[in-house]
Protein backbone atom coordinates (compact mmCIF):
# COMPACT_ATOMS: atom_id res chain seq x y z
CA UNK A 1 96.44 180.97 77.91
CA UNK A 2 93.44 178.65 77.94
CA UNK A 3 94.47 175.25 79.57
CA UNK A 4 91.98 172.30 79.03
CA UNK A 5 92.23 169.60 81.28
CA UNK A 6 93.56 166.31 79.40
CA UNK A 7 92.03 163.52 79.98
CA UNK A 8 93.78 160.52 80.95
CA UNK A 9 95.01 157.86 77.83
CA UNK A 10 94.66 155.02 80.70
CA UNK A 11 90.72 156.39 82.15
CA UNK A 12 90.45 152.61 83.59
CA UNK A 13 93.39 151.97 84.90
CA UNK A 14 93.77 154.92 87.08
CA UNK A 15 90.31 154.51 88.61
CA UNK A 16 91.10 151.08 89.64
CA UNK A 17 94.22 152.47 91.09
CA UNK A 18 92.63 155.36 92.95
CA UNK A 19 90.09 152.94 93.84
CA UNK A 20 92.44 150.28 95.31
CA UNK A 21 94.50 152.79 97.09
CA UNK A 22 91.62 153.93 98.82
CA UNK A 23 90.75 150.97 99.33
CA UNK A 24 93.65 149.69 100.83
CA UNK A 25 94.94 152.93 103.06
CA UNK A 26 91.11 152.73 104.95
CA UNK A 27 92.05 148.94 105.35
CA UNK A 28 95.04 149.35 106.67
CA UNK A 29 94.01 152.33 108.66
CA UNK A 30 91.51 150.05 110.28
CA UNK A 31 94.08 147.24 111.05
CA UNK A 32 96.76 148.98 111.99
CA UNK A 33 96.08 149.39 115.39
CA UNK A 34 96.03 145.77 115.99
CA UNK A 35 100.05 146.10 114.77
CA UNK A 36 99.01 144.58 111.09
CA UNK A 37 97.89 145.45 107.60
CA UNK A 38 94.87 144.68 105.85
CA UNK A 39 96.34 142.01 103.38
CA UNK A 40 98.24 140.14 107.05
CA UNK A 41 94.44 139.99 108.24
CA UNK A 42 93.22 138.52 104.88
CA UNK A 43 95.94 136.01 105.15
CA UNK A 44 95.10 135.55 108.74
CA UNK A 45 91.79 134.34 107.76
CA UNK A 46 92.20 132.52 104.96
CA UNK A 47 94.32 130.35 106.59
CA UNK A 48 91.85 129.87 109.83
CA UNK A 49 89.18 129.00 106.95
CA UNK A 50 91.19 126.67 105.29
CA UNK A 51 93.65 124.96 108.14
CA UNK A 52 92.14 121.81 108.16
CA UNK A 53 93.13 121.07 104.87
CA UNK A 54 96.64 120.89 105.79
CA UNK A 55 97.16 124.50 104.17
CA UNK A 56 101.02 125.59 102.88
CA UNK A 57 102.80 128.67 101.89
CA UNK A 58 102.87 127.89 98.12
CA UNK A 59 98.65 127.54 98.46
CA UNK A 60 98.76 131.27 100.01
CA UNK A 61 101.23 132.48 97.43
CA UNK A 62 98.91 131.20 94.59
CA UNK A 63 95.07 132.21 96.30
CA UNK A 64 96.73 135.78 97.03
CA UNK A 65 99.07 136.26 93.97
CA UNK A 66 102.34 136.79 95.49
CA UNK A 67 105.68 135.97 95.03
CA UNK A 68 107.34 133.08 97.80
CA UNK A 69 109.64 135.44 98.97
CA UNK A 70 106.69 137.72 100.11
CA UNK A 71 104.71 135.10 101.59
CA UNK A 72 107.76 133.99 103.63
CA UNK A 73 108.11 137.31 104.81
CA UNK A 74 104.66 138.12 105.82
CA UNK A 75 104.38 134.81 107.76
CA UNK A 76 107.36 135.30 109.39
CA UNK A 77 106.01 138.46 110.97
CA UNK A 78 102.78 136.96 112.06
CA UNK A 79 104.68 133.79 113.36
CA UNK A 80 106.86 136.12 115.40
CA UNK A 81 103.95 138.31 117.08
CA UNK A 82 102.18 134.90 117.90
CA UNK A 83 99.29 134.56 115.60
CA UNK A 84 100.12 131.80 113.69
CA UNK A 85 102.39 128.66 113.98
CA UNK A 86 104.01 126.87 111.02
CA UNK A 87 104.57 123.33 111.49
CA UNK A 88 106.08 120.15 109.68
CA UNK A 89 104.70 117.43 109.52
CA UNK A 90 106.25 114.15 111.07
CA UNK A 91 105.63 112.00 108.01
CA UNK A 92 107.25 115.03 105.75
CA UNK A 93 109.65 117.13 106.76
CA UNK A 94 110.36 119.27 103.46
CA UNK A 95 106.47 121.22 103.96
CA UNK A 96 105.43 123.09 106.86
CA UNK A 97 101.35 123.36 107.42
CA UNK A 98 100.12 126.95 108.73
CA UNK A 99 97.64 127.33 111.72
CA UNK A 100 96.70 129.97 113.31
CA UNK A 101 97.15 130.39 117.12
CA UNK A 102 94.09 131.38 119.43
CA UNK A 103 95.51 135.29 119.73
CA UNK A 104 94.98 135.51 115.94
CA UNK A 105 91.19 133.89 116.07
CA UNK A 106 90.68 136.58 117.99
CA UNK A 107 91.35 139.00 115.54
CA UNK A 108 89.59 137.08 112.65
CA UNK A 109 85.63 138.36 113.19
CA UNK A 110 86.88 142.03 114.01
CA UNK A 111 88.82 141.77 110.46
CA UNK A 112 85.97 140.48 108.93
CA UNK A 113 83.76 143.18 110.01
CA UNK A 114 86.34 145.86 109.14
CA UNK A 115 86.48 144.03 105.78
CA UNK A 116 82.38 144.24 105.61
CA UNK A 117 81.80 147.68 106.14
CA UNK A 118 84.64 148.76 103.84
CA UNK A 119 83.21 146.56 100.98
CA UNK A 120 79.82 148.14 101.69
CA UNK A 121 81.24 151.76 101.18
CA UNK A 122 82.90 150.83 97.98
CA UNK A 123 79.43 150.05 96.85
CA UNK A 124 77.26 152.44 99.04
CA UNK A 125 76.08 154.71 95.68
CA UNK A 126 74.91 151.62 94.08
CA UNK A 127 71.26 150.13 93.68
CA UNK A 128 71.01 146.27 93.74
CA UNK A 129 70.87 146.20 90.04
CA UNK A 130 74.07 148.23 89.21
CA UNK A 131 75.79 146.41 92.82
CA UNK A 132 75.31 143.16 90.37
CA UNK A 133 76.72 144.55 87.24
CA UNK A 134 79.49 145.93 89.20
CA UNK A 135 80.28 142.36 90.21
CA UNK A 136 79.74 140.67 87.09
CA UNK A 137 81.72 143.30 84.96
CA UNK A 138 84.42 143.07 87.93
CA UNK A 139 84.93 139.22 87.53
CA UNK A 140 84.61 139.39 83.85
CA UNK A 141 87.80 141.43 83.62
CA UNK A 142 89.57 139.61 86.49
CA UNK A 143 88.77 136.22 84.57
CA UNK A 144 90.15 138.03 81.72
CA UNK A 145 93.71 138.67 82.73
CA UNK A 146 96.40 136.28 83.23
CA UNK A 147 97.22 135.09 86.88
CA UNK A 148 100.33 136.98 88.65
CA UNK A 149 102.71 134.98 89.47
């Protein structure tokens, strides 16, 4: 009996998949021996970039589409292994601002370089002209679906 291979009804969405779970396990894998994953180093950063603006939890919930409850969670677990501090304000007590403590500045360029080289294998096979399309088509589709929330 002759089987043909079937192709898939959703083509798009499992190459995105594959994609981001490649994506993400050679993150991780990179991370990990620094005790975190790649979307705690991410987080890490962001809020280094962005800690003079008084940043909160609901900001990182909203600039890395996750729920409250998993934002909680994930800063818990960096508070606790001393990379950032959450603080509250004297002049309001119902907010608490995120900074991050010198052990996790450390940590911020080697992410960034991990985060650098990965990005430049995801696009490795392309010339400058298709790395361009790549990004337009990329944030054309992104634009085109609702936020998570």
């Amino acid at each position: 009996m002759n089987q043909q291979k079937r192709e898939s009804a959703t083509p798009y969405m499992d190459l995105i998949r594959i994609i981001s779970m490649k994506m993400k396990v050679a993150a991780d894998k990179q991370v990990s021996e620094l005790g975190l994953n790649a979307q705690q180093g991410r987080v890490i950063a962001y809020i280094h970039a962005h800690q003079e603006k008084g940043i909160m939890q609901k900001d990182l919930a909203e600039v890395f589409h996750r729920r409250g409850a998993s934002i909680t969670s994930m800063l818990q677990g960096l508070e606790k292994k001393g990379y950032i501090e959450r603080i509250i304000p004297k002049d309001n007590e119902r907010i608490k601002r995120l900074y991050v403590l010198p052990k996790g500045k450390a940590l911020i360029d080697q992410f960034h370089g991990n985060f650098e080289r990965l990005e430049a294998d995801l696009i490795a096979e392309l010339n400058e002209s298709e790395r361009q399309e790549f990004k337009r088509l990329l944030a054309k589709v992104n634009d085109s679906l609702p936020n998570i929330e």
